[in-house]
C-alpha atoms as a PDB file:
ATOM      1  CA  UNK A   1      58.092  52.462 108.833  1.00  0.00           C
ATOM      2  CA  UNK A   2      56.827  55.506 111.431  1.00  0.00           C
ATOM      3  CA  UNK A   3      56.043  52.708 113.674  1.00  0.00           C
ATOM      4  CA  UNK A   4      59.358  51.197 113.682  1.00  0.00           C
ATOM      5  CA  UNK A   5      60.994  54.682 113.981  1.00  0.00           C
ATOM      6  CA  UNK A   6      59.041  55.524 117.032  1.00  0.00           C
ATOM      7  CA  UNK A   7      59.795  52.379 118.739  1.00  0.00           C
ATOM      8  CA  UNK A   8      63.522  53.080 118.154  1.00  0.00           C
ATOM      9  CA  UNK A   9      63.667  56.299 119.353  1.00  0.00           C
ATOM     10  CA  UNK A  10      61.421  55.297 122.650  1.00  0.00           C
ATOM     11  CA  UNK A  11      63.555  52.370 123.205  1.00  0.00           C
ATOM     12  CA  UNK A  12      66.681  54.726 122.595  1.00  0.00           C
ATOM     13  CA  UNK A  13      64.882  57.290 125.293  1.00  0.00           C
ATOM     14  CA  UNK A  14      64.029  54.589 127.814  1.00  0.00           C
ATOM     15  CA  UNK A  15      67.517  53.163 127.586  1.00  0.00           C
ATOM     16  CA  UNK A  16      68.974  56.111 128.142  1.00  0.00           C
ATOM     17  CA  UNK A  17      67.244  57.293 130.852  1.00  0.00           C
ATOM     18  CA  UNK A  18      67.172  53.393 133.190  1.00  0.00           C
ATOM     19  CA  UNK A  19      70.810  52.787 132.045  1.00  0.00           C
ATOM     20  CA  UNK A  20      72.550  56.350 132.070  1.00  0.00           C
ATOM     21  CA  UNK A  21      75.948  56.862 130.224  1.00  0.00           C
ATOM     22  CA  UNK A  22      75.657  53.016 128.908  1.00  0.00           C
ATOM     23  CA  UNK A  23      72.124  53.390 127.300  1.00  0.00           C
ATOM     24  CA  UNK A  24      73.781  55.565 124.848  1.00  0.00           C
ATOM     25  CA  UNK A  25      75.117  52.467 122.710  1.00  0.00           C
ATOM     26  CA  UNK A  26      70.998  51.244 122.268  1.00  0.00           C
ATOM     27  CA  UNK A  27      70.963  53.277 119.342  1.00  0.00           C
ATOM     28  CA  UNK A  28      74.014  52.705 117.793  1.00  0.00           C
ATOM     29  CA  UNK A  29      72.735  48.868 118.365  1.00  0.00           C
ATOM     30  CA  UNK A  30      69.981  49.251 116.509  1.00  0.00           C
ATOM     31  CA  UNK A  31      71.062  51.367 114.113  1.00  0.00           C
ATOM     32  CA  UNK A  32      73.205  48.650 113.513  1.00  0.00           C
ATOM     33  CA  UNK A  33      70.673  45.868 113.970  1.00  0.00           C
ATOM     34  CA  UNK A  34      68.457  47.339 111.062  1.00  0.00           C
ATOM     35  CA  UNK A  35      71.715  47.354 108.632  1.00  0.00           C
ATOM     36  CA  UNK A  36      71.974  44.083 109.010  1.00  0.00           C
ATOM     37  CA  UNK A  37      68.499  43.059 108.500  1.00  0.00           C
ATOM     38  CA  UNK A  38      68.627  44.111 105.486  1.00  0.00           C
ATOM     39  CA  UNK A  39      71.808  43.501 103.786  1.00  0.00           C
ATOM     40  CA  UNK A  40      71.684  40.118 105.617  1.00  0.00           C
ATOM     41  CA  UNK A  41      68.224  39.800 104.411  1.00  0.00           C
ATOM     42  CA  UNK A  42      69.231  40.559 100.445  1.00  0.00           C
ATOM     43  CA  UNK A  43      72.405  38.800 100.319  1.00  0.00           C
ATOM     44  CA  UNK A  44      70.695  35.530 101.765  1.00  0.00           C
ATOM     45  CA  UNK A  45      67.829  36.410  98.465  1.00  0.00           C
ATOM     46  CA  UNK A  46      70.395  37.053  96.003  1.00  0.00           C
ATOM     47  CA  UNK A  47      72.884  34.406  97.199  1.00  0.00           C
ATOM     48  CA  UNK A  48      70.017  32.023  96.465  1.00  0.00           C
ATOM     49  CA  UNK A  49      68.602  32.937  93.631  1.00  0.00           C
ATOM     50  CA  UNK A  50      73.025  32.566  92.440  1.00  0.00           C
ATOM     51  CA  UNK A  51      72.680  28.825  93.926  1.00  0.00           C
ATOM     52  CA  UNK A  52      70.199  27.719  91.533  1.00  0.00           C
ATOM     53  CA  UNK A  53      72.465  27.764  88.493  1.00  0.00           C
ATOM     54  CA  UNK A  54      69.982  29.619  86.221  1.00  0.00           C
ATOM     55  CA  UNK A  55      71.280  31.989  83.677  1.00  0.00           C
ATOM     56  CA  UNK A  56      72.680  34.528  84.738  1.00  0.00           C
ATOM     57  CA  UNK A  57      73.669  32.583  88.259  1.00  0.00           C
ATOM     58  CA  UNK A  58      77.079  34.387  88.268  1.00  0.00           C
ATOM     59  CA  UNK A  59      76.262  37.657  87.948  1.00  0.00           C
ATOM     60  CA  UNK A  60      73.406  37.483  91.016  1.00  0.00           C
ATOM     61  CA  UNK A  61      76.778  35.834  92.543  1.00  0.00           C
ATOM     62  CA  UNK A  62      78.840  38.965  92.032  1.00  0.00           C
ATOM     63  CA  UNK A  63      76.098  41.540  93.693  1.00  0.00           C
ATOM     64  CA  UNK A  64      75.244  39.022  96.669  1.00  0.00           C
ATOM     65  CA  UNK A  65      78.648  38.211  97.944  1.00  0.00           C
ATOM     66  CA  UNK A  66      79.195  42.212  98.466  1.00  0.00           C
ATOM     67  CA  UNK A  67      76.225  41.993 100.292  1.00  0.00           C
ATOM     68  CA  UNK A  68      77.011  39.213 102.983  1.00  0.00           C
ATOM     69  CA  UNK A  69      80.221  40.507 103.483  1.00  0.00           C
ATOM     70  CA  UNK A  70      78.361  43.821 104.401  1.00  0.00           C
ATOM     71  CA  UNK A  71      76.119  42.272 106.502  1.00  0.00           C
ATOM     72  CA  UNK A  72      78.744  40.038 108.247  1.00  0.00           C
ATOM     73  CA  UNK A  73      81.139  42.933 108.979  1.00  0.00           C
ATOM     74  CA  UNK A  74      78.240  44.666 110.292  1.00  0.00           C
ATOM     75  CA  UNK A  75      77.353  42.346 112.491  1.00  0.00           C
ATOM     76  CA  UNK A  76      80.602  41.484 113.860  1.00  0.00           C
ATOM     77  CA  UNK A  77      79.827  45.576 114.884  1.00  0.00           C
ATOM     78  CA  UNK A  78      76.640  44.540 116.509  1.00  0.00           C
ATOM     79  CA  UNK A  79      78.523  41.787 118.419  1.00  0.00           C
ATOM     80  CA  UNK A  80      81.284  44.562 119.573  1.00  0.00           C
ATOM     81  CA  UNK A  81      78.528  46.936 120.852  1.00  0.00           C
ATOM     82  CA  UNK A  82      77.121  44.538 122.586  1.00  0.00           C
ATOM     83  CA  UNK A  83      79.688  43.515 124.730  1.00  0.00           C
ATOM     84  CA  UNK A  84      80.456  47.123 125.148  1.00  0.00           C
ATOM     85  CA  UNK A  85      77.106  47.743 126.116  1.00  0.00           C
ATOM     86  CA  UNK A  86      77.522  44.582 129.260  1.00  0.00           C
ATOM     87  CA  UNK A  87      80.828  44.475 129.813  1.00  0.00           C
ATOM     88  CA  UNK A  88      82.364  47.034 132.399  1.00  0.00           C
ATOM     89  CA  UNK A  89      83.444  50.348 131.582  1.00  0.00           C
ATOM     90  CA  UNK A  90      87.448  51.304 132.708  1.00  0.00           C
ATOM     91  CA  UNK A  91      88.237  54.850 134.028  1.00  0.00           C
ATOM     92  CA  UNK A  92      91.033  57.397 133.430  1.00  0.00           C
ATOM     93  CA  UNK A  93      91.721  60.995 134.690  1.00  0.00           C
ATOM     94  CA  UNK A  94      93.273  62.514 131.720  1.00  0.00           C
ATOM     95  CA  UNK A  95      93.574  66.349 130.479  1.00  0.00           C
ATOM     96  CA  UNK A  96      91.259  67.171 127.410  1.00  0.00           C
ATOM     97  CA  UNK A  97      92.699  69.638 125.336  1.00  0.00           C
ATOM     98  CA  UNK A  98      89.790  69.889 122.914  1.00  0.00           C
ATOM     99  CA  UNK A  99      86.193  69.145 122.104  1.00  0.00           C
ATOM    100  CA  UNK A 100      85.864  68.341 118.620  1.00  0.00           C
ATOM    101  CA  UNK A 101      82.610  67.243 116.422  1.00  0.00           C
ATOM    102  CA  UNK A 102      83.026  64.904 113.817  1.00  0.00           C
ATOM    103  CA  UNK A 103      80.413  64.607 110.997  1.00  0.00           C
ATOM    104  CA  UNK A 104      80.891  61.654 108.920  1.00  0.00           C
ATOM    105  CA  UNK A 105      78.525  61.755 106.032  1.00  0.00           C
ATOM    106  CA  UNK A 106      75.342  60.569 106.441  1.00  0.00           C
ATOM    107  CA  UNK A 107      75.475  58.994 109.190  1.00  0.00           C
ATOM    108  CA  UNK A 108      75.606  60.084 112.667  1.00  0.00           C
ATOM    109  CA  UNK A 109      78.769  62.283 113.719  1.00  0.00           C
ATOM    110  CA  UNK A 110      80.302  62.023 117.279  1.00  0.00           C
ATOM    111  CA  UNK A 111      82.158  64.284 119.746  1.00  0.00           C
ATOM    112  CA  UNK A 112      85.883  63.008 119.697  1.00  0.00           C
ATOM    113  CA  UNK A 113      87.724  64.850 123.423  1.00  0.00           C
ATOM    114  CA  UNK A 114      91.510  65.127 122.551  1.00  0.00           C
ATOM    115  CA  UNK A 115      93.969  64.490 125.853  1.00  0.00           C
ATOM    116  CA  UNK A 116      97.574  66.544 126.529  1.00  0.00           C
ATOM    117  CA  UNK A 117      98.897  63.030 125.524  1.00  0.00           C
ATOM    118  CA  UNK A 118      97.711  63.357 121.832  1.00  0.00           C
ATOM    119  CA  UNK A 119      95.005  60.219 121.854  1.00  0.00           C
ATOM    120  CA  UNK A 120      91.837  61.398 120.441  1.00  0.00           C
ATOM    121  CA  UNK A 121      88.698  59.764 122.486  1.00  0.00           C
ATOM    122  CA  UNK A 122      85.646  59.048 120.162  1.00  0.00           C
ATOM    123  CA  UNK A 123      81.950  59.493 121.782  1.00  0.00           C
ATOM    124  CA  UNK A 124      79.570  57.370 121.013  1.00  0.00           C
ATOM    125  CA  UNK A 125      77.498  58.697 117.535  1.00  0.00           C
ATOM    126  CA  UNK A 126      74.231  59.130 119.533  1.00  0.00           C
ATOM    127  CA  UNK A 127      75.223  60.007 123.238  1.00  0.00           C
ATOM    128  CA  UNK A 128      73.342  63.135 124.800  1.00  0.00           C
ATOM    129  CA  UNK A 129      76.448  64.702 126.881  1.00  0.00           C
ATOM    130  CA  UNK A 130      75.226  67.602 128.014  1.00  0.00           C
ATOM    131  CA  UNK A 131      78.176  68.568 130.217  1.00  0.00           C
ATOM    132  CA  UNK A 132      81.219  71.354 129.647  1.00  0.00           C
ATOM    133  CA  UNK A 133      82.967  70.992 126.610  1.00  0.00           C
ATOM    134  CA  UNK A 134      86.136  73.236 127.881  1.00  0.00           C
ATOM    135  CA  UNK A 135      89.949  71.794 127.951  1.00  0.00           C
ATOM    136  CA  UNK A 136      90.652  71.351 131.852  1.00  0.00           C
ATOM    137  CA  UNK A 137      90.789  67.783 133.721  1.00  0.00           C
ATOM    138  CA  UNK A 138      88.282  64.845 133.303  1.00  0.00           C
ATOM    139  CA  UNK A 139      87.688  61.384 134.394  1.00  0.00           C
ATOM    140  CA  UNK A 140      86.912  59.159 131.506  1.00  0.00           C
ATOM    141  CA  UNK A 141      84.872  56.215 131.349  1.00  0.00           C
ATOM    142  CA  UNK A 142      85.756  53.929 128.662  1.00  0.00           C
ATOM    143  CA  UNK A 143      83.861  50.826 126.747  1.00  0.00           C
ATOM    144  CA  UNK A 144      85.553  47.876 127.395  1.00  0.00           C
ATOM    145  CA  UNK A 145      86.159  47.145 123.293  1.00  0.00           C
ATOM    146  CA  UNK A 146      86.005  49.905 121.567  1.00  0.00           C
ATOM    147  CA  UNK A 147      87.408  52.214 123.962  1.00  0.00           C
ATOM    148  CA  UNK A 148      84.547  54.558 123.559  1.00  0.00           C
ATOM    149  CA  UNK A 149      84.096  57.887 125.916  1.00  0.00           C
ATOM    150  CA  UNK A 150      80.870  56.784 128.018  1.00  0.00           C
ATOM    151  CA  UNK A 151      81.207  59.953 130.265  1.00  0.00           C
ATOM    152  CA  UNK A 152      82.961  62.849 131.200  1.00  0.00           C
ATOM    153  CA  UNK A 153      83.247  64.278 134.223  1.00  0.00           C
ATOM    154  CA  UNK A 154      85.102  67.262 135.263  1.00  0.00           C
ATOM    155  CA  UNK A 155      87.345  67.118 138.373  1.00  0.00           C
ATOM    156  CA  UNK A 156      87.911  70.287 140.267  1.00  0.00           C
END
């Protein structure tokens, strides 16, 4: 399980640092990728174990199809970050009122930037922005589906 941890964060690191702004959806991919492994890979074990009309078939039913649901939602997530992550980013000058962090549990939080024209922009959960987090004017870059903050720049 170390080794598997390690790997993700070096592939996270390398990502980041050959693809810039866009490697920071690698990690949320993966992140990703391992949830569905495994709900994909227990719903598929308890959906057949349901199939073979033992006793007690329906209730292995009733916990499996919670689980492929889970793991189909969570890939159609997978499938949205990765066309994020190829697809080409859009750009916008806008006026960022505030920086906010958003924790959300136990998972990782993000930076949402909020513009003079009320829209709150999400970050992505494990981007490294390391710029100025101070209201003034910014140009934007923006995943193509999920309309995620890639960068900020400040314009002077």
């Amino acid at each position: 399980m170390l080794l598997l941890f390690g790997a993700a964060i070096a592939i996270s690191a390398a990502a980041y640092v050959t693809l810039g702004p866009r490697g920071a959806l690698v990690p949320t991919l993966l992140y990703l990728a391992f949830g569905v492994v495994l709900a994909g890979w227990l719903g598929v074990r308890f959906t057949r174990v349901a199939l073979d009309r033992g006793r007690g078939s329906l209730l292995v039913l009733i916990v499996a199809l919670p689980l492929d649901a889970f793991a189909l939602f969570v890939a159609v997530q997978v499938a949205m970050v990765g066309l994020d992550l190829v697809l080409p980013f859009d750009s916008e000058d806008v006026d960022v009122v505030a920086w906010q962090y958003h924790p959300v549990g136990r998972g990782p939080g993000s930076v949402h930037l909020v513009t003079a024209d009320g829209h709150e922009r999400e970050m992505p959960p494990f981007a490294f922005y390391s710029g100025p987090e101070v209201p003034g004017r910014y140009r934007i870059e923006l995943s193509a589906i999920e309309g995620l903050v890639m960068s900020a720049t400040p314009l002077r």
